[in-house]
N, C-alpha and C. Protein backbone atom coordinates (compact mmCIF):
# COMPACT_ATOMS: atom_id res chain seq x y z
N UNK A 1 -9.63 -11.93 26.22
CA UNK A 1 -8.98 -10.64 26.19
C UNK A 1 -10.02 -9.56 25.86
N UNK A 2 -10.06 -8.23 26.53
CA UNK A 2 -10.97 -7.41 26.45
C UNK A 2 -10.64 -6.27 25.09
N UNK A 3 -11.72 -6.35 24.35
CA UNK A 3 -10.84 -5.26 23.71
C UNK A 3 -10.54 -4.42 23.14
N UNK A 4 -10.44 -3.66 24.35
CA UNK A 4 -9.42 -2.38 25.28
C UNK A 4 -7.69 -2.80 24.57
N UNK A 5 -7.77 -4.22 25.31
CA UNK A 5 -6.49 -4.29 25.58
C UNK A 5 -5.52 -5.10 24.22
N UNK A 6 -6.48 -4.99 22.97
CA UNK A 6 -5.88 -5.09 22.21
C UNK A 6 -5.09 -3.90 21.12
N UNK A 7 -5.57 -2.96 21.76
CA UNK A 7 -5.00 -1.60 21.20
C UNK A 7 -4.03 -1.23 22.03
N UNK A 8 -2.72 -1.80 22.49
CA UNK A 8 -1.37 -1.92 22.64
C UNK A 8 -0.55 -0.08 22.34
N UNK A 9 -0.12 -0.27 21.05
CA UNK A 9 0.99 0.83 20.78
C UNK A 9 -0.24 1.29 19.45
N UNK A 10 -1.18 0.86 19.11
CA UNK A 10 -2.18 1.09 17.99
C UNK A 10 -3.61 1.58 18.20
N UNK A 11 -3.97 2.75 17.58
CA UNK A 11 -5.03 3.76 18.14
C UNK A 11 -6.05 3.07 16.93
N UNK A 12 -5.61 2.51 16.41
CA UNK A 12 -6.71 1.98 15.03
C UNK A 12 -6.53 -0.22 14.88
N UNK A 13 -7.75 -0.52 14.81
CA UNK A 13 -7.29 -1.94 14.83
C UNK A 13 -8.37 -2.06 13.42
N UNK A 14 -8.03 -3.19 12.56
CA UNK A 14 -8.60 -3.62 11.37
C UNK A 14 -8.90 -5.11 11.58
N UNK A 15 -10.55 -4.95 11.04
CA UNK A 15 -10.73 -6.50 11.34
C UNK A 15 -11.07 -6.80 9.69
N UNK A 16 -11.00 -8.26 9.70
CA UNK A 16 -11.58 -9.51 8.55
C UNK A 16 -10.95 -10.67 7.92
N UNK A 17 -10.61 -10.72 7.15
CA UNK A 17 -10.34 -12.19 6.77
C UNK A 17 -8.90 -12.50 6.35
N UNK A 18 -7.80 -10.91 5.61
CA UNK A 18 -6.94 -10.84 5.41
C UNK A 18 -5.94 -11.05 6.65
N UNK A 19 -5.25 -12.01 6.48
CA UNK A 19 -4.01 -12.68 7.15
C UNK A 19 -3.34 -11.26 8.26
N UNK A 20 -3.34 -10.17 7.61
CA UNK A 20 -2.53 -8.94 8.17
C UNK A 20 -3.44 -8.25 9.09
N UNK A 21 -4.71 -8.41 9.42
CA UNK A 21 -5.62 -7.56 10.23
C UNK A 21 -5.04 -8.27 11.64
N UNK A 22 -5.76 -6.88 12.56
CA UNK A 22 -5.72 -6.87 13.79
C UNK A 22 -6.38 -7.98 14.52
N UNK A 23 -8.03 -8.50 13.62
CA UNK A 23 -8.66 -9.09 14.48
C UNK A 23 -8.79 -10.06 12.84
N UNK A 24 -9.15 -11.30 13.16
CA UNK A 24 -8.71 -12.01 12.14
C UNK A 24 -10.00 -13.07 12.18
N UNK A 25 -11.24 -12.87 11.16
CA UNK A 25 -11.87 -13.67 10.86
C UNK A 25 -11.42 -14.99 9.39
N UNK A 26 -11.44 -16.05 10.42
CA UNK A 26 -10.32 -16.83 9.07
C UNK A 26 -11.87 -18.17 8.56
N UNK A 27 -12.17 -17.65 7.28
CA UNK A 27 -12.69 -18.12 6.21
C UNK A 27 -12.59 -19.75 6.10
N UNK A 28 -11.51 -19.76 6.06
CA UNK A 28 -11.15 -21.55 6.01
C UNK A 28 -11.48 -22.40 7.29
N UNK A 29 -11.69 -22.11 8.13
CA UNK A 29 -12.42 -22.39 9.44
C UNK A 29 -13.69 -22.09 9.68
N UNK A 30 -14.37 -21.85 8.97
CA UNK A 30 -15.55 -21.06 9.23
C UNK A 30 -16.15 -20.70 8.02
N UNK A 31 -16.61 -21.32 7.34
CA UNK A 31 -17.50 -20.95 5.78
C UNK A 31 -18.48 -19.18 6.46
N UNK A 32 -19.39 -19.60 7.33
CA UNK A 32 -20.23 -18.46 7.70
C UNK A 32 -19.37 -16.98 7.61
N UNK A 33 -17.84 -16.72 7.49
CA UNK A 33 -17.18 -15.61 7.68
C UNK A 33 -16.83 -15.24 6.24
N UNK A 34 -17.59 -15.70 5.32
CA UNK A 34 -17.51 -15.70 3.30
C UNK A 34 -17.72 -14.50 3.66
N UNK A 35 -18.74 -13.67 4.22
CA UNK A 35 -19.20 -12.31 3.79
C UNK A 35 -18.58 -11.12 4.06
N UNK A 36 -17.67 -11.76 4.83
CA UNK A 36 -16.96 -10.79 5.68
C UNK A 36 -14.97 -10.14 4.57
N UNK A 37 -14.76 -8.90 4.30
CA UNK A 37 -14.31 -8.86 3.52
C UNK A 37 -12.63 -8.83 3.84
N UNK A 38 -11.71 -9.03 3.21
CA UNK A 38 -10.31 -8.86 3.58
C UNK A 38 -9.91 -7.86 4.45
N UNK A 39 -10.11 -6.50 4.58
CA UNK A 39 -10.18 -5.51 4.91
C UNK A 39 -11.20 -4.99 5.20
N UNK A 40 -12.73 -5.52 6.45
CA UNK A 40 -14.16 -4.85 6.78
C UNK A 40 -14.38 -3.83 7.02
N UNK A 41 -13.71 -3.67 8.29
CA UNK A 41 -13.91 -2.47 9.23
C UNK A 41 -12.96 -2.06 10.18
N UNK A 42 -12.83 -0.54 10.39
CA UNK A 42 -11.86 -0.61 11.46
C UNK A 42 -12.74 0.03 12.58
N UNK A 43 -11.85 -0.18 13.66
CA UNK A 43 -12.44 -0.01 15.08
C UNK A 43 -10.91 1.13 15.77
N UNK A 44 -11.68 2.19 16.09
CA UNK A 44 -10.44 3.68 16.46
C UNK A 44 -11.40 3.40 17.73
N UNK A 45 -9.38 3.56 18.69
CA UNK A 45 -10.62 3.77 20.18
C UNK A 45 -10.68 5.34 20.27
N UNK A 46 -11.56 6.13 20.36
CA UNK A 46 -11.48 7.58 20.75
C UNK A 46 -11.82 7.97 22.47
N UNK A 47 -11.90 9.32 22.76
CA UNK A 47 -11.57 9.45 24.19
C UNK A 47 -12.41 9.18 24.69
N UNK A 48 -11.98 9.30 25.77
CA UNK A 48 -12.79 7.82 27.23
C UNK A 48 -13.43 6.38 26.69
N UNK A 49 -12.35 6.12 26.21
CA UNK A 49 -12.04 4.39 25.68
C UNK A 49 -13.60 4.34 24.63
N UNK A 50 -14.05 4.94 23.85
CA UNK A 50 -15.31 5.19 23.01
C UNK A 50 -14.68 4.25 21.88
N UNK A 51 -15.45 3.36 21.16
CA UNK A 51 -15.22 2.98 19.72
C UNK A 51 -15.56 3.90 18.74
N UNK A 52 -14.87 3.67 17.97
CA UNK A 52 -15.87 4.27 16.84
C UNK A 52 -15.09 3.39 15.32
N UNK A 53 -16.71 2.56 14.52
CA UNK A 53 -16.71 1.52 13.87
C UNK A 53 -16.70 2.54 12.43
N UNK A 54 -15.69 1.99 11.57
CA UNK A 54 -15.74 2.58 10.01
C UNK A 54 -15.84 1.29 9.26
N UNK A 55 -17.06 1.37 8.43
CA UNK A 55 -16.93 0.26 6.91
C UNK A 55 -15.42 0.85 6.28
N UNK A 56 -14.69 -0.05 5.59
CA UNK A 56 -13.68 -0.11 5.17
C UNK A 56 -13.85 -0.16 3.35
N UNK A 57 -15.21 0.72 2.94
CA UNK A 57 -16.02 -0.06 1.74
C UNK A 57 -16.16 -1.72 1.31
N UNK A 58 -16.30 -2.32 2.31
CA UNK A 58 -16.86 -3.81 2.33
C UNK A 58 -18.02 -3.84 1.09
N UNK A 59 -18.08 -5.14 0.50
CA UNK A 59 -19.01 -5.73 -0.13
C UNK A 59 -20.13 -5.66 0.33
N UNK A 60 -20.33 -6.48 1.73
CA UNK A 60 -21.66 -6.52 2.03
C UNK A 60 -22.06 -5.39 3.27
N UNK A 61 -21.22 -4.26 3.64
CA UNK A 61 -21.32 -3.11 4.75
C UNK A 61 -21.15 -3.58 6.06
N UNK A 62 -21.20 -2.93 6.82
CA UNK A 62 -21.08 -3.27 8.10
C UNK A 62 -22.76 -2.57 8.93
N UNK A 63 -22.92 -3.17 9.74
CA UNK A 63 -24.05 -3.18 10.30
C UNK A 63 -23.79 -3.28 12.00
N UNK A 64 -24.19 -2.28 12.84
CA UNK A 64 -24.43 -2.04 14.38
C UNK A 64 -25.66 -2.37 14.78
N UNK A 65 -26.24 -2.69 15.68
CA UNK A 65 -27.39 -2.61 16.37
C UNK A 65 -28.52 -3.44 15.23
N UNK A 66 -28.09 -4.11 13.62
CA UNK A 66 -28.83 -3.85 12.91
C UNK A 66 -29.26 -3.00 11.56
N UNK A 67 -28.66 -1.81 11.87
CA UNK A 67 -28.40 -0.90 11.15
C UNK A 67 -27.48 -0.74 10.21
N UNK A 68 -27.04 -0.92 9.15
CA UNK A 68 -25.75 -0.21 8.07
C UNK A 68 -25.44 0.96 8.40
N UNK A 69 -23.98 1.19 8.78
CA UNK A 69 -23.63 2.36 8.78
C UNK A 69 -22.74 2.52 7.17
N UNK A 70 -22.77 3.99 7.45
CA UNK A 70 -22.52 4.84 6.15
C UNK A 70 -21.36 5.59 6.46
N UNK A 71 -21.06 5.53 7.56
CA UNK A 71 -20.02 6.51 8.54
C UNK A 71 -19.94 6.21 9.62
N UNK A 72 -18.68 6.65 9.64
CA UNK A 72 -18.08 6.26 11.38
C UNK A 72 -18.97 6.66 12.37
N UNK A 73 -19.58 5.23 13.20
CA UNK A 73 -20.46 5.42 14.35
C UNK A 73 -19.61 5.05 15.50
């Protein structure tokens, strides 16, 4: 699934480990997803289908390209 097409009726999707997110990294399957926090990051699609990634104040930040962002990139 592309995803585009997981943003349905929802302009904002939340990813990490908590049971209630959009995109669901599950911990108990996967030791390597420890770092990743209940609530990471969200992903807003903005116009002409653009992401734009927010740390959610995570533990260990969120990182693009490499980089930590500090703000919505």
């Amino acid at each position: 699934m592309n995803i585009l097409q997981r943003f349905d009726n929802n302009n904002v999707l939340i990813v990490g480990t908590d049971p209630s997110c959009d995109i669901l990294f599950d911990v108990k399957k996967h030791a390597v997803y420890q770092s990743i926090d209940g609530k990471h990051l969200s992903i807003q699609k903005g116009t002409d289908d653009f992401l734009v990634i927010t740390d959610l104040k995570s533990k260990n930040g969120t990182k693009i390209n490499g980089e930590k962002i500090s703000q919505p990139k």
